[in-house]
C-alpha atoms as a PDB file:
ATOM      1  CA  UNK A   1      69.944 106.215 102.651  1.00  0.00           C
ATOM      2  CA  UNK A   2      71.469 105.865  99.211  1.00  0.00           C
ATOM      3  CA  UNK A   3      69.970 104.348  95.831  1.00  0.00           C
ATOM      4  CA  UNK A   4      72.377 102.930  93.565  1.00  0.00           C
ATOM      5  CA  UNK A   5      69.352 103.242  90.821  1.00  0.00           C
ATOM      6  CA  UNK A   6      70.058 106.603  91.336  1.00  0.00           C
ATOM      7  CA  UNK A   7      73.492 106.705  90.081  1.00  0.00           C
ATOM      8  CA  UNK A   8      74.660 107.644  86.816  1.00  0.00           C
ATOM      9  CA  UNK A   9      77.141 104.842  85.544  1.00  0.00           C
ATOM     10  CA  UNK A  10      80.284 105.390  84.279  1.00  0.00           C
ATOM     11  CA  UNK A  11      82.399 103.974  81.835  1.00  0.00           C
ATOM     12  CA  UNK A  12      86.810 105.172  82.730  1.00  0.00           C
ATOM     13  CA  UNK A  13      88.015 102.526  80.827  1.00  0.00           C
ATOM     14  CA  UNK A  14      86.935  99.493  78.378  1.00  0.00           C
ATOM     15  CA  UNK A  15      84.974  97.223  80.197  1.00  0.00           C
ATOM     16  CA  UNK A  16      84.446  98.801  83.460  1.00  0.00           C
ATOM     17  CA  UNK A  17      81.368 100.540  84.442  1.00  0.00           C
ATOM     18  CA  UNK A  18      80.875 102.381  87.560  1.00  0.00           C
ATOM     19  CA  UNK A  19      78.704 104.060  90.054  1.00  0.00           C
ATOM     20  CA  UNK A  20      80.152 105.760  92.711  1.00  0.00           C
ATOM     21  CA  UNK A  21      78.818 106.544  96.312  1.00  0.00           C
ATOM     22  CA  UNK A  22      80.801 108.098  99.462  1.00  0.00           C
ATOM     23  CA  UNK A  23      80.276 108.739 102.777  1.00  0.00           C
ATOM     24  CA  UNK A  24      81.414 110.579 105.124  1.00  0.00           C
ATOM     25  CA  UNK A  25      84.858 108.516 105.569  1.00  0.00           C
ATOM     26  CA  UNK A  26      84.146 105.611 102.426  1.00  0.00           C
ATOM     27  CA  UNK A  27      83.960 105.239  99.518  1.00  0.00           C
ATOM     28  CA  UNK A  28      81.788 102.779  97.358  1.00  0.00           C
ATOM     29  CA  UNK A  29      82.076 101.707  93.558  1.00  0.00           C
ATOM     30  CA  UNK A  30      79.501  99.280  92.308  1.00  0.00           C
ATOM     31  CA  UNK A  31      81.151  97.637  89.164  1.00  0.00           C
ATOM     32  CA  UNK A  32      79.560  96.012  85.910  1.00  0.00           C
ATOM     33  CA  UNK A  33      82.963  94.166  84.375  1.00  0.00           C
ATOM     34  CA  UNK A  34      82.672  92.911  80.918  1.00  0.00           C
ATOM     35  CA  UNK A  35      84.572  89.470  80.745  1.00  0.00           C
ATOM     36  CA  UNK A  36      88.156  90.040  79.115  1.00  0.00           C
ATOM     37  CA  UNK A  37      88.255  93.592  80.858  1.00  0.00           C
ATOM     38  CA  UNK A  38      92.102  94.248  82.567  1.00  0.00           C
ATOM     39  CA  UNK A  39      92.402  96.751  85.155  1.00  0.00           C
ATOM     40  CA  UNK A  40      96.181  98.229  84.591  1.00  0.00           C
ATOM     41  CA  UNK A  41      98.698  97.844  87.759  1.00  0.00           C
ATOM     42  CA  UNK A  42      98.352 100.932  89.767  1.00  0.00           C
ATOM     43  CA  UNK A  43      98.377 102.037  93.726  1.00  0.00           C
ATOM     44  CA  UNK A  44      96.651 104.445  96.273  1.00  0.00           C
ATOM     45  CA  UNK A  45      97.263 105.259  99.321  1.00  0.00           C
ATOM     46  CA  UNK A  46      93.566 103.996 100.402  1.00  0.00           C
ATOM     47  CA  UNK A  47      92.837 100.510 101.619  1.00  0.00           C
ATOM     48  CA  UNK A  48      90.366  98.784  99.098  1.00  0.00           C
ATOM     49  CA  UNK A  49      88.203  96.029  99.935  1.00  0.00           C
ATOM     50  CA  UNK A  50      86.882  93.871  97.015  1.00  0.00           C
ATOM     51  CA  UNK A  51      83.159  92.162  97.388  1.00  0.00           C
ATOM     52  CA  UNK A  52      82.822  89.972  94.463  1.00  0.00           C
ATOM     53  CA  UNK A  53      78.912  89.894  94.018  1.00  0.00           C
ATOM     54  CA  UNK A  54      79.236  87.643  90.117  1.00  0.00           C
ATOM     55  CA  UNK A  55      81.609  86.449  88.049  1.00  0.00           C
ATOM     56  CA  UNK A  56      85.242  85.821  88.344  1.00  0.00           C
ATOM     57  CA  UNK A  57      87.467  88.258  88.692  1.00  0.00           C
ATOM     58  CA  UNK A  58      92.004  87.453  89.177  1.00  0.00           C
ATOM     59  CA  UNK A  59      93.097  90.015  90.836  1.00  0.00           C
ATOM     60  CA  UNK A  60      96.963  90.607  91.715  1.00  0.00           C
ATOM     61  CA  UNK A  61      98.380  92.302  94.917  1.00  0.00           C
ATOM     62  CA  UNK A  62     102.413  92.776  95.115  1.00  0.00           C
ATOM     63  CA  UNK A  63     103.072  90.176  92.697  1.00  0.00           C
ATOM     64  CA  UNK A  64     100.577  87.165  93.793  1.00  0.00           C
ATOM     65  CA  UNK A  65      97.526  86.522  92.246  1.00  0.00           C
ATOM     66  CA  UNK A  66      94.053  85.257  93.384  1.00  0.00           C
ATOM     67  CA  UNK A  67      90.772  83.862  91.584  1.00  0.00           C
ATOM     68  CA  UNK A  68      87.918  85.437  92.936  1.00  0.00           C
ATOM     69  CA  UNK A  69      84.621  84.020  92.870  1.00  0.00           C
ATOM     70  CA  UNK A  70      80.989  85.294  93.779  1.00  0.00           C
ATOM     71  CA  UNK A  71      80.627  85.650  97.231  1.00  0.00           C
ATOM     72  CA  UNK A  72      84.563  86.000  98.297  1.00  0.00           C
ATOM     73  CA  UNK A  73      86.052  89.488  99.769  1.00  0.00           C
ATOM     74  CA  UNK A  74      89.296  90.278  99.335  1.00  0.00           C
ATOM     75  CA  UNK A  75      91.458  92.965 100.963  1.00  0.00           C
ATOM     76  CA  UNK A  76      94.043  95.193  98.959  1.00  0.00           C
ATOM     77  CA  UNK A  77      96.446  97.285 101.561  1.00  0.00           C
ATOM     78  CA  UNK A  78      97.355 101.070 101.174  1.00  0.00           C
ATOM     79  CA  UNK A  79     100.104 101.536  98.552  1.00  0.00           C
ATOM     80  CA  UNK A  80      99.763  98.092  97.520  1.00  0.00           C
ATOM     81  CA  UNK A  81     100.104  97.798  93.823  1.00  0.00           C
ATOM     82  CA  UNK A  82      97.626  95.512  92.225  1.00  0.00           C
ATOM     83  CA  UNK A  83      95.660  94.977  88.901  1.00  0.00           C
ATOM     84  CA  UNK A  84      92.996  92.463  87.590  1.00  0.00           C
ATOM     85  CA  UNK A  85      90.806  90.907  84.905  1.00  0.00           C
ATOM     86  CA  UNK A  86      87.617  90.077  84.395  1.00  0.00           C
ATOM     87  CA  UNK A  87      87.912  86.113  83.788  1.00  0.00           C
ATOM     88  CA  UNK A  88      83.834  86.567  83.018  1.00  0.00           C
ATOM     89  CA  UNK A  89      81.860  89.114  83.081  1.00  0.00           C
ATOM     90  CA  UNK A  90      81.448  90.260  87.238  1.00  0.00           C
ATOM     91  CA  UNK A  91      79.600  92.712  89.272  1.00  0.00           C
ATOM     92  CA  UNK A  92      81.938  93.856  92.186  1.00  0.00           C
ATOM     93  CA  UNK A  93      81.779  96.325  95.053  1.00  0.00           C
ATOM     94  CA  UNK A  94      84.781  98.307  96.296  1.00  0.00           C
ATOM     95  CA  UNK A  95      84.930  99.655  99.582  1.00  0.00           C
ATOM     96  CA  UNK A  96      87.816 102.109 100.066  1.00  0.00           C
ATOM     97  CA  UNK A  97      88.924 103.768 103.161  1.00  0.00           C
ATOM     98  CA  UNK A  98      89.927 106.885 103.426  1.00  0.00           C
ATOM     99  CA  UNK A  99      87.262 108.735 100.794  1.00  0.00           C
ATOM    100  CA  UNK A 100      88.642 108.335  97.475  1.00  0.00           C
ATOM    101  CA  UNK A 101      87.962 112.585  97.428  1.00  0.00           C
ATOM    102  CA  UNK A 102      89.644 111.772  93.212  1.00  0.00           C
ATOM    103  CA  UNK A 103      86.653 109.987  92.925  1.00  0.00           C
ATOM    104  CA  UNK A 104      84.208 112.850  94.033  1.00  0.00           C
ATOM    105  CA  UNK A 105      84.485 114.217  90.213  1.00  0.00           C
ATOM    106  CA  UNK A 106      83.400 111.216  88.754  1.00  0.00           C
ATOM    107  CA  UNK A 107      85.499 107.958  87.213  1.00  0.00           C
ATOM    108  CA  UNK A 108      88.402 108.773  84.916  1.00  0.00           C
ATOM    109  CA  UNK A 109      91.060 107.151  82.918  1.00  0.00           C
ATOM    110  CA  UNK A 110      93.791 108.562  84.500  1.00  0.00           C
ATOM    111  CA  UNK A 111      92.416 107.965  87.984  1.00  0.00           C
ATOM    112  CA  UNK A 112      91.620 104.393  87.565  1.00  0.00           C
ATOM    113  CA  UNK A 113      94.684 103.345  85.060  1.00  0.00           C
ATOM    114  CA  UNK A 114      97.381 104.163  87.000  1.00  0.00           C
ATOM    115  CA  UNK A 115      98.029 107.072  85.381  1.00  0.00           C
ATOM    116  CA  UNK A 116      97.498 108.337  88.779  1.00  0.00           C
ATOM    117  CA  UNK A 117      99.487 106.819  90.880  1.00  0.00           C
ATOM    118  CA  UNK A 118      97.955 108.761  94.304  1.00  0.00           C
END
């Protein structure tokens, strides 16, 4: 059993706050998005699923972009390059397959910009 209360939040870059959670073969981030937030274009070679819990969130994957709304998943493939903003503020849960083991040291800048780019 895991407690997100539990969970230190983390702020990588403006507007997005974080908690992080793995398993043995996930890995969960439970995000607080402030409305105007932009996540920079960047890839990984794990697949990402996107649970929009509140708010909407556009989110682009290989060029097309999608409005996501409370209560939608969307899917993001390996290697995909993608980016988003916060069109109000959201709360959003990413699933990513394999363990994001980057993640195991806690949210950075360089991780989550793109700076990154594995």
């Amino acid at each position: 059993m895991m407690d997100w209360s539990a969970v230190e939040e983390q702020t990588p870059i403006p507007g997005f706050h974080g908690k992080v959670l793995h398993t043995d073969s996930m890995s969960f981030v439970l995000w607080r998005i402030d409305a105007g937030a932009s996540l920079p274009e960047h890839r990984h070679v794990h697949e990402q699923v996107i649970h929009m819990l509140d708010g909407t969130f556009e989110a682009t994957v290989d060029g097309r972009t999608e409005t996501l709304h409370a209560g939608m998943v969307s899917a993001i493939p390996s290697n995909a390059l993608h980016s988003g903003r916060a069109l109000t503020d959201c709360r959003i849960l990413d699933a990513f397959s394999p363990v994001r083991e980057d993640y195991r040291h806690g949210l950075t800048s360089g991780v989550i910009s793109g700076v990154s780019k594995g």
